[in-house]
N, C-alpha and C. Protein backbone atom coordinates (compact mmCIF):
# COMPACT_ATOMS: atom_id res chain seq x y z
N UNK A 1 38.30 0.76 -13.76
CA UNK A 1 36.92 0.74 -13.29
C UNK A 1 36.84 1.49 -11.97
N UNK A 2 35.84 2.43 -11.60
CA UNK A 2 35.79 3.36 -10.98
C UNK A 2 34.50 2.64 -9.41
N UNK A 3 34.73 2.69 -8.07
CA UNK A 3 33.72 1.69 -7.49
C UNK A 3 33.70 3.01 -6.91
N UNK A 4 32.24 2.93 -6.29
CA UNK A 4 32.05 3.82 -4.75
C UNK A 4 30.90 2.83 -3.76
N UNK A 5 30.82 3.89 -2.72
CA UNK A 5 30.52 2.75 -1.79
C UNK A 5 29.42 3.99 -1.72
N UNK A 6 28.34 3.00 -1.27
CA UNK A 6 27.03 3.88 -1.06
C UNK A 6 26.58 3.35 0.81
N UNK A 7 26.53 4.50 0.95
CA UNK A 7 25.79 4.28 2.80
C UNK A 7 24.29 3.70 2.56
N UNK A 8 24.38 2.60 3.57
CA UNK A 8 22.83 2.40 3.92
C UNK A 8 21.83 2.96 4.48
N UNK A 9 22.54 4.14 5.20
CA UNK A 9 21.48 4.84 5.83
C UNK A 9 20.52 5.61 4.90
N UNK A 10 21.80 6.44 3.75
CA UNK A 10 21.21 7.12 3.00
C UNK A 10 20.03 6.40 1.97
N UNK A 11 20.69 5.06 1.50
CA UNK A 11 19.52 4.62 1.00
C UNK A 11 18.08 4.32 1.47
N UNK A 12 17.93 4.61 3.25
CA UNK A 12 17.24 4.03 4.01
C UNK A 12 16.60 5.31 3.80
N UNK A 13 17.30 6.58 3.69
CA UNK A 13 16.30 7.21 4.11
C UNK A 13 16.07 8.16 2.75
N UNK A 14 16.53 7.81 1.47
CA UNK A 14 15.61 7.84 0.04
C UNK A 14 14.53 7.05 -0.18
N UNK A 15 14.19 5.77 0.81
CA UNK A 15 13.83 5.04 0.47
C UNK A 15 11.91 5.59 1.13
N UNK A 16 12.68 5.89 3.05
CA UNK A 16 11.40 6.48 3.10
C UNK A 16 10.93 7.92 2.64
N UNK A 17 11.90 8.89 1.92
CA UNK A 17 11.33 10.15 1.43
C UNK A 17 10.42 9.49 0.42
N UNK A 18 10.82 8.58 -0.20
CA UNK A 18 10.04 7.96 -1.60
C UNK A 18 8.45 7.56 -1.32
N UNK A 19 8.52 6.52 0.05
CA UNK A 19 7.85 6.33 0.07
C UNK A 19 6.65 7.40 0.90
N UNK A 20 7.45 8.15 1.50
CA UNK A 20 6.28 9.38 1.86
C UNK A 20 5.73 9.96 0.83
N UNK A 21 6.05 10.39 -0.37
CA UNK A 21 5.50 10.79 -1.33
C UNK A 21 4.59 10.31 -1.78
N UNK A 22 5.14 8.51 -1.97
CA UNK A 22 4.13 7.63 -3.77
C UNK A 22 2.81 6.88 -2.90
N UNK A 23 3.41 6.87 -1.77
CA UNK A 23 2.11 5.59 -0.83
C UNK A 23 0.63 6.22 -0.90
N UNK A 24 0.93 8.02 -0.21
CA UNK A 24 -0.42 8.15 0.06
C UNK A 24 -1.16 8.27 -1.50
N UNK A 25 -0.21 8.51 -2.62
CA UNK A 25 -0.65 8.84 -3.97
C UNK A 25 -1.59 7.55 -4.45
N UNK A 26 -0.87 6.54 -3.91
CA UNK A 26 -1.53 5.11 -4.35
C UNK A 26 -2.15 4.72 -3.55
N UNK A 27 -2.49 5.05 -2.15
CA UNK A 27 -3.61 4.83 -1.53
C UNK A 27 -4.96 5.18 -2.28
N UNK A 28 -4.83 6.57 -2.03
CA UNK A 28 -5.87 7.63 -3.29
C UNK A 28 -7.01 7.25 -3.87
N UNK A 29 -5.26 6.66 -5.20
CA UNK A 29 -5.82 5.65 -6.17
C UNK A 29 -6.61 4.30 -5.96
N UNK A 30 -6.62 3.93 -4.52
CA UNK A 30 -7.39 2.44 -4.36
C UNK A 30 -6.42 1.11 -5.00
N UNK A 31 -4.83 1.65 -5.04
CA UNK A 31 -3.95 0.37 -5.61
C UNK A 31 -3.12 -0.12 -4.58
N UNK A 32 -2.85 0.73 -3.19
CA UNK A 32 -2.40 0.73 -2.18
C UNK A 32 -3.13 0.96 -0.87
N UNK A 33 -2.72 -0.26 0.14
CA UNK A 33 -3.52 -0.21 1.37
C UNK A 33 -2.32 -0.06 2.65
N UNK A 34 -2.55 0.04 3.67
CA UNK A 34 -1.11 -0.24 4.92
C UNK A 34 -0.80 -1.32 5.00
N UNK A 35 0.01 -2.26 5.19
CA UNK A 35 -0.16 -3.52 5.82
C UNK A 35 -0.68 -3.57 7.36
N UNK A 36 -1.99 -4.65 7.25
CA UNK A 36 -2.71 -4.90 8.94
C UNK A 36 -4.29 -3.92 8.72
N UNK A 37 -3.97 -3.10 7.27
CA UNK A 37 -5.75 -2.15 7.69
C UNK A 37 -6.70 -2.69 6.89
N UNK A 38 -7.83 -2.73 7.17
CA UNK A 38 -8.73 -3.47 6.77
C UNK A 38 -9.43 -3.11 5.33
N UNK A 39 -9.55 -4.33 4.54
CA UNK A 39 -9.68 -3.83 3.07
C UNK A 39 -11.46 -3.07 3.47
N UNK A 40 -11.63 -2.00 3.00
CA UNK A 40 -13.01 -1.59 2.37
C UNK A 40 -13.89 -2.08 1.57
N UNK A 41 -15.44 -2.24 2.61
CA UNK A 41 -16.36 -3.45 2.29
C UNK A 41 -17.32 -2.18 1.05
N UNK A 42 -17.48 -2.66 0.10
CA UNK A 42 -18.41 -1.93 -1.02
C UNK A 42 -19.23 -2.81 -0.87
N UNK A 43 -20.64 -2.24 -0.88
CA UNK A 43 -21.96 -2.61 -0.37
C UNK A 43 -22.41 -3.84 -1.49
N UNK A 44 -21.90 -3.65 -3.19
CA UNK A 44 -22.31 -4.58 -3.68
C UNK A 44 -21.78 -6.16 -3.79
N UNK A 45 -20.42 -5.86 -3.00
CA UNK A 45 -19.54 -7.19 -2.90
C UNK A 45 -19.73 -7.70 -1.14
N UNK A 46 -20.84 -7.50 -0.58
CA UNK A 46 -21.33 -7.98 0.82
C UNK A 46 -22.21 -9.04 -0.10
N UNK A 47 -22.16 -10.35 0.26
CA UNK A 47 -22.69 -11.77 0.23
C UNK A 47 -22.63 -12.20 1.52
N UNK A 48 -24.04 -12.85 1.62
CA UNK A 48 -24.59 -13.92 2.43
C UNK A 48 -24.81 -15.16 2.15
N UNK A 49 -23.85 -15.85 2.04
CA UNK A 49 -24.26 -17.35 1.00
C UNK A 49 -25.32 -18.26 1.38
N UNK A 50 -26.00 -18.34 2.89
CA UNK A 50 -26.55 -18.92 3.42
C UNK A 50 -28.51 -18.16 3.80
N UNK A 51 -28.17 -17.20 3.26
CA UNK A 51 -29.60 -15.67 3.36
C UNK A 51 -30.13 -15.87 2.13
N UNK A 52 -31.28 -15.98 1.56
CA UNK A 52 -31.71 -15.91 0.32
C UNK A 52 -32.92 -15.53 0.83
N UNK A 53 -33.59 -14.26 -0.49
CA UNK A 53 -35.15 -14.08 -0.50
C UNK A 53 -35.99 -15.26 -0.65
N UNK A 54 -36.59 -14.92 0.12
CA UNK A 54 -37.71 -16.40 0.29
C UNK A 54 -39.18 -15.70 0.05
């Protein structure tokens, strides 16, 4: 059986080439946000539970 040893750095830094690529792709798409940024308010999902036409 044949072992090798893999560096962490390198995986560290496949990990962020990867993610420089796929994040902003899935941002884009609206399936990915940053962690800490604020989700985007669409005008028809604003409720006032306590406001009603009178």
């Amino acid at each position: 059986m044949r072992t090798s040893v893999v560096s962490s750095a390198s995986g560290r830094q496949m990990a962020y080439w990867f993610g420089e690529g796929v994040l902003p792709r899935l941002a884009e798409a609206g399936v990915w946000r940053r962690p800490g940024e604020a989700e985007p308010v669409v005008e028809s999902e604003v409720q006032v539970p306590f406001a009603g036409r009178g």
